[in-house]
C-alpha atoms as a PDB file:
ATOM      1  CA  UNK A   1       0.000   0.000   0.000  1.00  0.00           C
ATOM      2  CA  UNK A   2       2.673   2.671   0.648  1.00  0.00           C
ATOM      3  CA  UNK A   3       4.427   1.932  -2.311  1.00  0.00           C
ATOM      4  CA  UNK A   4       1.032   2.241  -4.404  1.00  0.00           C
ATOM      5  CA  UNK A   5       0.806   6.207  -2.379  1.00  0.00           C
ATOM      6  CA  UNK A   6       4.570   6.519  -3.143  1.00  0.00           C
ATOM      7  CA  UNK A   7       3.669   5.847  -6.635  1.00  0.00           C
ATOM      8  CA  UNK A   8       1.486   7.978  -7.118  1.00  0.00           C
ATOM      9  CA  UNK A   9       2.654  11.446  -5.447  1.00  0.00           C
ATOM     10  CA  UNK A  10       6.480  10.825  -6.984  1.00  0.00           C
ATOM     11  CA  UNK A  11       6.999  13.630  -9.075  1.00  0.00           C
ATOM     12  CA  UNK A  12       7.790  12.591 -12.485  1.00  0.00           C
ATOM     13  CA  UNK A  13      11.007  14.083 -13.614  1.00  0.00           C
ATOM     14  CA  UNK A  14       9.883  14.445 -17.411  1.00  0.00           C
ATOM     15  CA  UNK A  15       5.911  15.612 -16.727  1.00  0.00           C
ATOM     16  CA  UNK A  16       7.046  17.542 -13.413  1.00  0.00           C
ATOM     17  CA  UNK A  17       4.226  16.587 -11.903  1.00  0.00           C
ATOM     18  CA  UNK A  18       2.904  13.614  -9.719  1.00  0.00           C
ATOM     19  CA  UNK A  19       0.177  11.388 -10.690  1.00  0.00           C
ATOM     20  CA  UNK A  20      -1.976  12.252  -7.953  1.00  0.00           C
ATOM     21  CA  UNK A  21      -1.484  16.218  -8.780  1.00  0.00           C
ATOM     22  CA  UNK A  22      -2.886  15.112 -12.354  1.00  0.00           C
ATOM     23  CA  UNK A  23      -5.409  13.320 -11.147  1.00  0.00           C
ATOM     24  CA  UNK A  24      -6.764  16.120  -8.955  1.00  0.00           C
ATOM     25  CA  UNK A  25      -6.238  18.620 -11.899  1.00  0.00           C
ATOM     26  CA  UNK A  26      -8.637  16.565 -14.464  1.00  0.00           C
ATOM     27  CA  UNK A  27     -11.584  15.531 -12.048  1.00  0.00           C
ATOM     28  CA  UNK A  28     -11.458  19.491 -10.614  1.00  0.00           C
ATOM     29  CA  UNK A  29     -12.065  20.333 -14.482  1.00  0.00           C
ATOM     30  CA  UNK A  30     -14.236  17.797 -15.160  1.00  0.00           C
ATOM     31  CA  UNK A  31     -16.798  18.968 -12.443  1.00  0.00           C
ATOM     32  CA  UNK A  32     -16.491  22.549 -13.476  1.00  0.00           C
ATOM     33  CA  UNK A  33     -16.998  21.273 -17.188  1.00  0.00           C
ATOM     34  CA  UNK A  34     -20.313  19.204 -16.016  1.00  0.00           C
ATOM     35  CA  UNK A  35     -21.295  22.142 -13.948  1.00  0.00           C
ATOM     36  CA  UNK A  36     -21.032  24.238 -16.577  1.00  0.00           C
ATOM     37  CA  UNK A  37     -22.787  21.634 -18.729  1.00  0.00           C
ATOM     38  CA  UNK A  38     -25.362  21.609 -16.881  1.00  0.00           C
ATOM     39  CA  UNK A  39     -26.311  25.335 -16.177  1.00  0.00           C
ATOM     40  CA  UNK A  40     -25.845  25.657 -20.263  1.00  0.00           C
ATOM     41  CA  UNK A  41     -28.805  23.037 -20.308  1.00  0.00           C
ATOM     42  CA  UNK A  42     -30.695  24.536 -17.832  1.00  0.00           C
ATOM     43  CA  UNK A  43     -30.719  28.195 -18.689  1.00  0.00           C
ATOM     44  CA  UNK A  44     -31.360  27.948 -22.360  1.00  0.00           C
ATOM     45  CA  UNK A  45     -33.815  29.082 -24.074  1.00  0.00           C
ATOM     46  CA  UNK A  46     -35.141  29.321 -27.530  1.00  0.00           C
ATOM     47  CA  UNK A  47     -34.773  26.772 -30.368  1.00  0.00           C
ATOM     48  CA  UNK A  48     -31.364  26.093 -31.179  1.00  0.00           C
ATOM     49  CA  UNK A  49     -30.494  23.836 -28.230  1.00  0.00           C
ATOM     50  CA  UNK A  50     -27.993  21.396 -28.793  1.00  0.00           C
ATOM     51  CA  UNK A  51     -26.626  18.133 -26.991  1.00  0.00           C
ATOM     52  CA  UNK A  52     -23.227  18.445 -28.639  1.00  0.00           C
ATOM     53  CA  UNK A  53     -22.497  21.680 -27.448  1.00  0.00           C
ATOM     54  CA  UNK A  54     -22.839  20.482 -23.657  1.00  0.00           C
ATOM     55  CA  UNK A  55     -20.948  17.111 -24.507  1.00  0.00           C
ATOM     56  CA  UNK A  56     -18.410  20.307 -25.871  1.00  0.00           C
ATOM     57  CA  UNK A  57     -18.050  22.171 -22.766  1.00  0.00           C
ATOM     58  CA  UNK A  58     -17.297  19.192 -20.424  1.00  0.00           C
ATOM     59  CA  UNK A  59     -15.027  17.812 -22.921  1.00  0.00           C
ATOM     60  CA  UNK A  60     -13.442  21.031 -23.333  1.00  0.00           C
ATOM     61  CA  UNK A  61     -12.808  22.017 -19.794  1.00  0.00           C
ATOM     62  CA  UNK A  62     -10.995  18.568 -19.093  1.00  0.00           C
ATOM     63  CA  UNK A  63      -8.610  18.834 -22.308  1.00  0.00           C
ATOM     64  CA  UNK A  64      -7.799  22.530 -21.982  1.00  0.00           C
ATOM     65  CA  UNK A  65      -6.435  21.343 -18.068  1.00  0.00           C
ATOM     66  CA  UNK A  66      -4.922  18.930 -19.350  1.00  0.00           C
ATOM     67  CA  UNK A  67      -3.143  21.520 -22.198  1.00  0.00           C
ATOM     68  CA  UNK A  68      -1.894  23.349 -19.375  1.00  0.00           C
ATOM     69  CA  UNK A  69      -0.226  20.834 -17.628  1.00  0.00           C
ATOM     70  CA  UNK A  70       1.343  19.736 -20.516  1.00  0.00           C
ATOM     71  CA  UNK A  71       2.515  23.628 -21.110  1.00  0.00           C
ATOM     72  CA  UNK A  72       3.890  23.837 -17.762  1.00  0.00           C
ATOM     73  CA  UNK A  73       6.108  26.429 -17.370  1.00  0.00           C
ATOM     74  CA  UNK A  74       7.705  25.312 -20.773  1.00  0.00           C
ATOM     75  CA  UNK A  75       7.964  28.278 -23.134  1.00  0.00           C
ATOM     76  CA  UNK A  76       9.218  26.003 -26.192  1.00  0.00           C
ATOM     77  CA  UNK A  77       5.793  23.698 -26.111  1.00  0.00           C
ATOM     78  CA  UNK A  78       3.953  26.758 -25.465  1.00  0.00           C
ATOM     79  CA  UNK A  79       4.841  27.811 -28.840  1.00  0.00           C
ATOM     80  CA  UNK A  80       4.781  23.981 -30.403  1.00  0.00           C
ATOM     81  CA  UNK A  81       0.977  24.388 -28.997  1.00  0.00           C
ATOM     82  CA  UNK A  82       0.234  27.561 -30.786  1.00  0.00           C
ATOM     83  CA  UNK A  83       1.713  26.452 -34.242  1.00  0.00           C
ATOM     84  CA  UNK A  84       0.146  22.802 -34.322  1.00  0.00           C
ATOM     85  CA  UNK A  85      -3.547  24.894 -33.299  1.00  0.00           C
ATOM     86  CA  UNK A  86      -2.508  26.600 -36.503  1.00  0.00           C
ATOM     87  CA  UNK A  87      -2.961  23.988 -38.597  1.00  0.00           C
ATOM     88  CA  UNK A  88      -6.448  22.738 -37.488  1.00  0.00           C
ATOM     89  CA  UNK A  89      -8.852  24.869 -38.463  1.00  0.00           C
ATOM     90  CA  UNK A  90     -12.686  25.142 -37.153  1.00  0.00           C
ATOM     91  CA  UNK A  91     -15.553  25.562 -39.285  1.00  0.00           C
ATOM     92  CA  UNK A  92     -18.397  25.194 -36.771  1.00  0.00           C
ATOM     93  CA  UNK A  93     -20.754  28.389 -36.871  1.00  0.00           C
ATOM     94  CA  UNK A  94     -21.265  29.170 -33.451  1.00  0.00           C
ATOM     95  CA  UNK A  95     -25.137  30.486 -33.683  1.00  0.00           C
ATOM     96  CA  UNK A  96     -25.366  32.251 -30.626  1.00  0.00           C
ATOM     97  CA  UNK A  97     -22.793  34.934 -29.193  1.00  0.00           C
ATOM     98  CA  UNK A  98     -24.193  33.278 -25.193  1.00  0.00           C
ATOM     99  CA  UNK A  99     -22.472  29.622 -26.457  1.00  0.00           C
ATOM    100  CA  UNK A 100     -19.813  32.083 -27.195  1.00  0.00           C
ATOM    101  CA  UNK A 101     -19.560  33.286 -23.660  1.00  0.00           C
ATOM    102  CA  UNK A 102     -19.885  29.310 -22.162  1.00  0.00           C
ATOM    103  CA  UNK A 103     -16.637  28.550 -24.505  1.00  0.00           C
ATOM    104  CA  UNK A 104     -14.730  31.027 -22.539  1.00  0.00           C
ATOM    105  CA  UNK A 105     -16.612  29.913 -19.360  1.00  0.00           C
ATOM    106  CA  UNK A 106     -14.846  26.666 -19.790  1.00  0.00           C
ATOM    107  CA  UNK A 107     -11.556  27.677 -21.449  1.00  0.00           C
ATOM    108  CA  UNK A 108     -11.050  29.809 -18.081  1.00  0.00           C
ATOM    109  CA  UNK A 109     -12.224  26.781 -15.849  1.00  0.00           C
ATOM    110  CA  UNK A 110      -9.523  24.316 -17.600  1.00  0.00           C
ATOM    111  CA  UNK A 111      -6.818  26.764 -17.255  1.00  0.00           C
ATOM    112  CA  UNK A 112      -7.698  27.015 -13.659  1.00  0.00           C
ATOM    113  CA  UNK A 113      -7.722  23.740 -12.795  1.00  0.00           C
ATOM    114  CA  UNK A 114      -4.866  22.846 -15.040  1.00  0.00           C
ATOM    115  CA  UNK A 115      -2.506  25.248 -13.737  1.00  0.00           C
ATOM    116  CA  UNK A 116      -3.622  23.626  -9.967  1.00  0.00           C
ATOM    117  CA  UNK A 117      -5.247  27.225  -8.844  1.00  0.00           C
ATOM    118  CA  UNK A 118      -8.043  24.830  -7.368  1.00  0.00           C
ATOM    119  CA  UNK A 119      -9.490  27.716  -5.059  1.00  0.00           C
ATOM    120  CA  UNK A 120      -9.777  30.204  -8.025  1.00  0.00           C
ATOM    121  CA  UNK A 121     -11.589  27.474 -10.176  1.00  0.00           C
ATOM    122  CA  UNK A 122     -14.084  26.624  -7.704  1.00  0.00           C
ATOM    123  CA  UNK A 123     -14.965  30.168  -6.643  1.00  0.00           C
ATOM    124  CA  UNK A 124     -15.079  31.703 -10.495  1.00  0.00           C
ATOM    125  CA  UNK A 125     -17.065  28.208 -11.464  1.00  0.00           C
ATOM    126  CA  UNK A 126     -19.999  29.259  -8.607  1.00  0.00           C
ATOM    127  CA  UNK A 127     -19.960  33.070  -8.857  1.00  0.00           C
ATOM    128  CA  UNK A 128     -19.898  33.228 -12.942  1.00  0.00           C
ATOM    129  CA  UNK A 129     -22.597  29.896 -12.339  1.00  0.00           C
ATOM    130  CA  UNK A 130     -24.910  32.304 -10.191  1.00  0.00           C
ATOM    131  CA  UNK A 131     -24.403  34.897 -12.508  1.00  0.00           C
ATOM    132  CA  UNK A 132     -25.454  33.418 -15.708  1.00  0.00           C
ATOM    133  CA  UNK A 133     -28.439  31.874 -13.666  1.00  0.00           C
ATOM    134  CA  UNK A 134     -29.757  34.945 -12.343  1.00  0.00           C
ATOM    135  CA  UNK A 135     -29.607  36.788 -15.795  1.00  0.00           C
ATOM    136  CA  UNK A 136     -31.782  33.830 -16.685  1.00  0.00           C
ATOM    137  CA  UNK A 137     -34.178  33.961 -14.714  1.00  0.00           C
ATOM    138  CA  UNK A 138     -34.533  37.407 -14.565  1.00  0.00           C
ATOM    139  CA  UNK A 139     -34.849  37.450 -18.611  1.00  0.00           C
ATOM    140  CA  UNK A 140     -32.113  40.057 -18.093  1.00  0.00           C
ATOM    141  CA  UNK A 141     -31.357  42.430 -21.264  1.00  0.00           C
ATOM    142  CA  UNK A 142     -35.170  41.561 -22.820  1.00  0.00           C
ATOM    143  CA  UNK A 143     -37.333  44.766 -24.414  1.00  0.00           C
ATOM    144  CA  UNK A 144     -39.784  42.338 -25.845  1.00  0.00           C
ATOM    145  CA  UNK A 145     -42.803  44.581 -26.468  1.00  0.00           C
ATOM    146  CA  UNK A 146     -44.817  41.600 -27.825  1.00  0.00           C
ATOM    147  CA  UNK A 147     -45.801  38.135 -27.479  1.00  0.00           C
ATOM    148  CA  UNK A 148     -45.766  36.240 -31.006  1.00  0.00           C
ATOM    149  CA  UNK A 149     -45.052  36.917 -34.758  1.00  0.00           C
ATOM    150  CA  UNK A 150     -48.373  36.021 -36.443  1.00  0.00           C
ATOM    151  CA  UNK A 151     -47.838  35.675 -40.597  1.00  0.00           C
ATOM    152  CA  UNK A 152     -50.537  34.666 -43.082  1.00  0.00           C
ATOM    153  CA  UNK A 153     -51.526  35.032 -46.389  1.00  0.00           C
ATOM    154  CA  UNK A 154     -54.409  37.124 -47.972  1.00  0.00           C
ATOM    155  CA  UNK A 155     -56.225  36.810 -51.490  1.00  0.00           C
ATOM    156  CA  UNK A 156     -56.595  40.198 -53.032  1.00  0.00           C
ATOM    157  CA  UNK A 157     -60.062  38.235 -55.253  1.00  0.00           C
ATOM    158  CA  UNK A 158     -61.245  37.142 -51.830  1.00  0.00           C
ATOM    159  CA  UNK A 159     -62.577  40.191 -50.127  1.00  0.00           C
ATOM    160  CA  UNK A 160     -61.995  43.258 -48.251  1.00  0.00           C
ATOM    161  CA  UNK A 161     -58.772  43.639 -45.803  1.00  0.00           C
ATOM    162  CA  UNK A 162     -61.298  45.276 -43.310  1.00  0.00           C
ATOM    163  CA  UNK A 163     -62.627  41.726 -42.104  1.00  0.00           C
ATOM    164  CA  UNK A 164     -59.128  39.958 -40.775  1.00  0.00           C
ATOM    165  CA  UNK A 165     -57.743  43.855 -39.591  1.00  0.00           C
ATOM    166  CA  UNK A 166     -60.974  43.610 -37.109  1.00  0.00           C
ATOM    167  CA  UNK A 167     -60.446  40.281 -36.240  1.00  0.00           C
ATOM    168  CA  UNK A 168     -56.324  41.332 -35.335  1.00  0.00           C
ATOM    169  CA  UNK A 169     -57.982  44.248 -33.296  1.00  0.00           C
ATOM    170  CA  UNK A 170     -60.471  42.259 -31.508  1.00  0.00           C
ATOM    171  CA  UNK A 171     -58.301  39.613 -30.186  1.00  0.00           C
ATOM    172  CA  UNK A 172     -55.157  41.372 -29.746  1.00  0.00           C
ATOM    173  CA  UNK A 173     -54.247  44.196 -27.425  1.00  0.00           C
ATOM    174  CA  UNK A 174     -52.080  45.847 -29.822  1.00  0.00           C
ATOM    175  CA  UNK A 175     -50.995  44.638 -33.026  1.00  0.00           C
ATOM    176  CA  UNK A 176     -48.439  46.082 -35.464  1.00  0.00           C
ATOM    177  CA  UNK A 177     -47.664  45.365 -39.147  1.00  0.00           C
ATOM    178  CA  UNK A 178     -43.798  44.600 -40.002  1.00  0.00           C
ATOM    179  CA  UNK A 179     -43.598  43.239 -42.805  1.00  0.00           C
ATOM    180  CA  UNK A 180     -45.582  42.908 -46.596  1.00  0.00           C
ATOM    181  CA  UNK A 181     -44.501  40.818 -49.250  1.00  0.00           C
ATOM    182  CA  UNK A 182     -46.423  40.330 -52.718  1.00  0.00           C
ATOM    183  CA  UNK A 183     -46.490  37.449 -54.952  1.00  0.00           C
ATOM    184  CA  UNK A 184     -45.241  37.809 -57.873  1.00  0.00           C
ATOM    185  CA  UNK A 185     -48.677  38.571 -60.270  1.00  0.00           C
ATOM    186  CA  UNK A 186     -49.723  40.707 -57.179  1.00  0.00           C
ATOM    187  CA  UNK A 187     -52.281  38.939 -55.867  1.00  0.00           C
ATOM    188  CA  UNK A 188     -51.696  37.455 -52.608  1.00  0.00           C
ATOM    189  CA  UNK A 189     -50.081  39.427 -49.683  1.00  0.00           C
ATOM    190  CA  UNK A 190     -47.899  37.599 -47.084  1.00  0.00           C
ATOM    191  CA  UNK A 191     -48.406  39.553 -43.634  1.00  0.00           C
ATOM    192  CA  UNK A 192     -46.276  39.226 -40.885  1.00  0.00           C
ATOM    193  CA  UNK A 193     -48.096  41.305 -37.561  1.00  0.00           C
ATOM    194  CA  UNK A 194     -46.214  42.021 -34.089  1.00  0.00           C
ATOM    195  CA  UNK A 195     -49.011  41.132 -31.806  1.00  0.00           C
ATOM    196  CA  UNK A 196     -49.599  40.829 -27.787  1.00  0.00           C
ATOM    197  CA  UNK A 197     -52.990  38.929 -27.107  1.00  0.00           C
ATOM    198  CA  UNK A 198     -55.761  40.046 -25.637  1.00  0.00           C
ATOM    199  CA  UNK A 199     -56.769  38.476 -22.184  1.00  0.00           C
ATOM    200  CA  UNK A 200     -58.202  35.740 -22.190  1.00  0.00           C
ATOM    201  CA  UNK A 201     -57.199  34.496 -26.088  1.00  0.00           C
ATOM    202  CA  UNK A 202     -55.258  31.568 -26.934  1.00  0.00           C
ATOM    203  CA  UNK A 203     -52.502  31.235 -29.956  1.00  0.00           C
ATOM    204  CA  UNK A 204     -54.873  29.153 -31.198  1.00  0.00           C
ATOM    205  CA  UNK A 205     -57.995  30.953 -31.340  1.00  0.00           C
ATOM    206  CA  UNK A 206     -56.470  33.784 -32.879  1.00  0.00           C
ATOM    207  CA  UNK A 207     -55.220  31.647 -35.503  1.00  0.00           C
ATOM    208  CA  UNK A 208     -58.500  29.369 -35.942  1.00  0.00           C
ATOM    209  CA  UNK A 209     -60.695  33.299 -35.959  1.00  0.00           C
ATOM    210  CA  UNK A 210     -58.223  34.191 -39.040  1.00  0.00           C
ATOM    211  CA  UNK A 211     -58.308  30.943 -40.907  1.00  0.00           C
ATOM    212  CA  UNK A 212     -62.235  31.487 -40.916  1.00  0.00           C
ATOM    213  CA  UNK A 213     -61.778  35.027 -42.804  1.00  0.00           C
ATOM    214  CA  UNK A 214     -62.311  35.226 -46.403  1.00  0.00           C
ATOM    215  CA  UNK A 215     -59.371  35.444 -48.202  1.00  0.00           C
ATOM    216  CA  UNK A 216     -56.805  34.299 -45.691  1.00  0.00           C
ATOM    217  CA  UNK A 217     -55.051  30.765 -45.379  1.00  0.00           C
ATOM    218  CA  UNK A 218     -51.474  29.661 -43.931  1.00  0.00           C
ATOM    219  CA  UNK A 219     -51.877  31.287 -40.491  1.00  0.00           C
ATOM    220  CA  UNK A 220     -48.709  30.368 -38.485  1.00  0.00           C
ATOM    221  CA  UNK A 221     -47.707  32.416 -35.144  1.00  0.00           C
ATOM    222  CA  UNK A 222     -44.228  32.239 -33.627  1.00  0.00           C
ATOM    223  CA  UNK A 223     -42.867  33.259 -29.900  1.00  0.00           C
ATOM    224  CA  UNK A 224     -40.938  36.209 -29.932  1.00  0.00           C
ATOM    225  CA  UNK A 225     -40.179  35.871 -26.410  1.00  0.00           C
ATOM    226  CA  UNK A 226     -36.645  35.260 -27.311  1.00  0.00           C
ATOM    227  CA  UNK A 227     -34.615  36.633 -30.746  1.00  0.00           C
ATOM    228  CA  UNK A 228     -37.080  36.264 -33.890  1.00  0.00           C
ATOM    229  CA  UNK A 229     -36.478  36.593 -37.570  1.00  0.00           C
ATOM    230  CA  UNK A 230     -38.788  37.308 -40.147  1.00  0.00           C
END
């Protein structure tokens, strides 16, 4: 048994490091990284969720620790490091500027732990952790004026516009049009409104009160809650 301990906390003259030290270094990043992981999952919102991304952040926690260890306080492989990353290059759109932020949320966790500042990677992992958590729940940074995007279409031949405009004004508190968009012989309209409902009405009974207009078809209504495009 005390050989197995020797083993393990001799310092390596090549790695300058112990196994044990190592050992301490990856499982500190890998519980930042699955912390991390985890408040990513958690706090997101919107459409564009995805698993890989929070496989990513663990993944990348434990290998940028393990980067620094093998850096050390070597100036030659810190260079090596830099050219070889030279060569590999990453085409992988990141699609929102907050998975942006989580990258460096982990980079900074993995340098942490891999440069064994233990007490500075637990306390940044927490405070930055309650940080992103209470801008979440607090839908911090949101001027969302309205509820959904509604968008349908409207047949010049079927009728007048003043039958779906009352039914917008009847079941919406306040509605704005954003965008109009002709076909091309000029007789439909594609209408996209900005619209908060009116108490008591549904998504759904706005859109089933416009598909029963004359004239209109292809109602569809999106959140806008979060980032839209139209």
């Amino acid at each position: 048994m005390a050989a197995l301990i020797d083993w393990f906390t001799q310092v390596d003259e090549t790695m300058g490091y112990s196994l044990l030290y190592i050992l301490e270094n990856l499982l500190a990043a890998l519980a930042a990284g699955l912390f991390v992981g985890c408040l990513y999952r958690k706090t997101h919102r919107g459409l564009s969720y995805s698993q890989s991304m929070a496989v990513t952040l663990v993944m990348m926690c434990v290998i940028v620790a393990a980067v620094m260890m093998v850096i050390g306080s070597n100036l030659a492989r810190a260079f090596a490091l830099v050219g070889a990353l030279t060569i590999v290059r990453f085409r992988t759109v990141v699609k929102d500027t907050r998975d942006t932020a989580f990258i460096f949320f982990v980079l900074t966790e993995g340098i942490a732990c891999g440069t064994a500042n233990l007490k500075l990677a637990t306390l940044s992992t927490l405070f930055i952790g309650l940080v992103v958590w209470i801008l979440a729940k607090t839908n911090y940074g949101s001027i969302t004026q309205s509820e959904y995007i509604l968008r349908f279409r409207y047949d010049r031949h079927g009728g007048g516009d003043e039958n779906y405009v009352q039914t917008i004004r009847r079941l919406t508190r306040n509605s704005t049009l954003i965008h109009v968009e002709p076909s091309g012989e000029g007789r439909y309209l594609t209408l996209t409104y900005d619209v908060r409902l009116a108490p008591g009405t549904a998504p759904a009974g706005l859109a089933a009160a416009l598909e029963a207009q004359v004239g209109v078809d292809g109602v569809s209504m999106v959140s806008s809650c979060n980032d839209v495009e139209y």
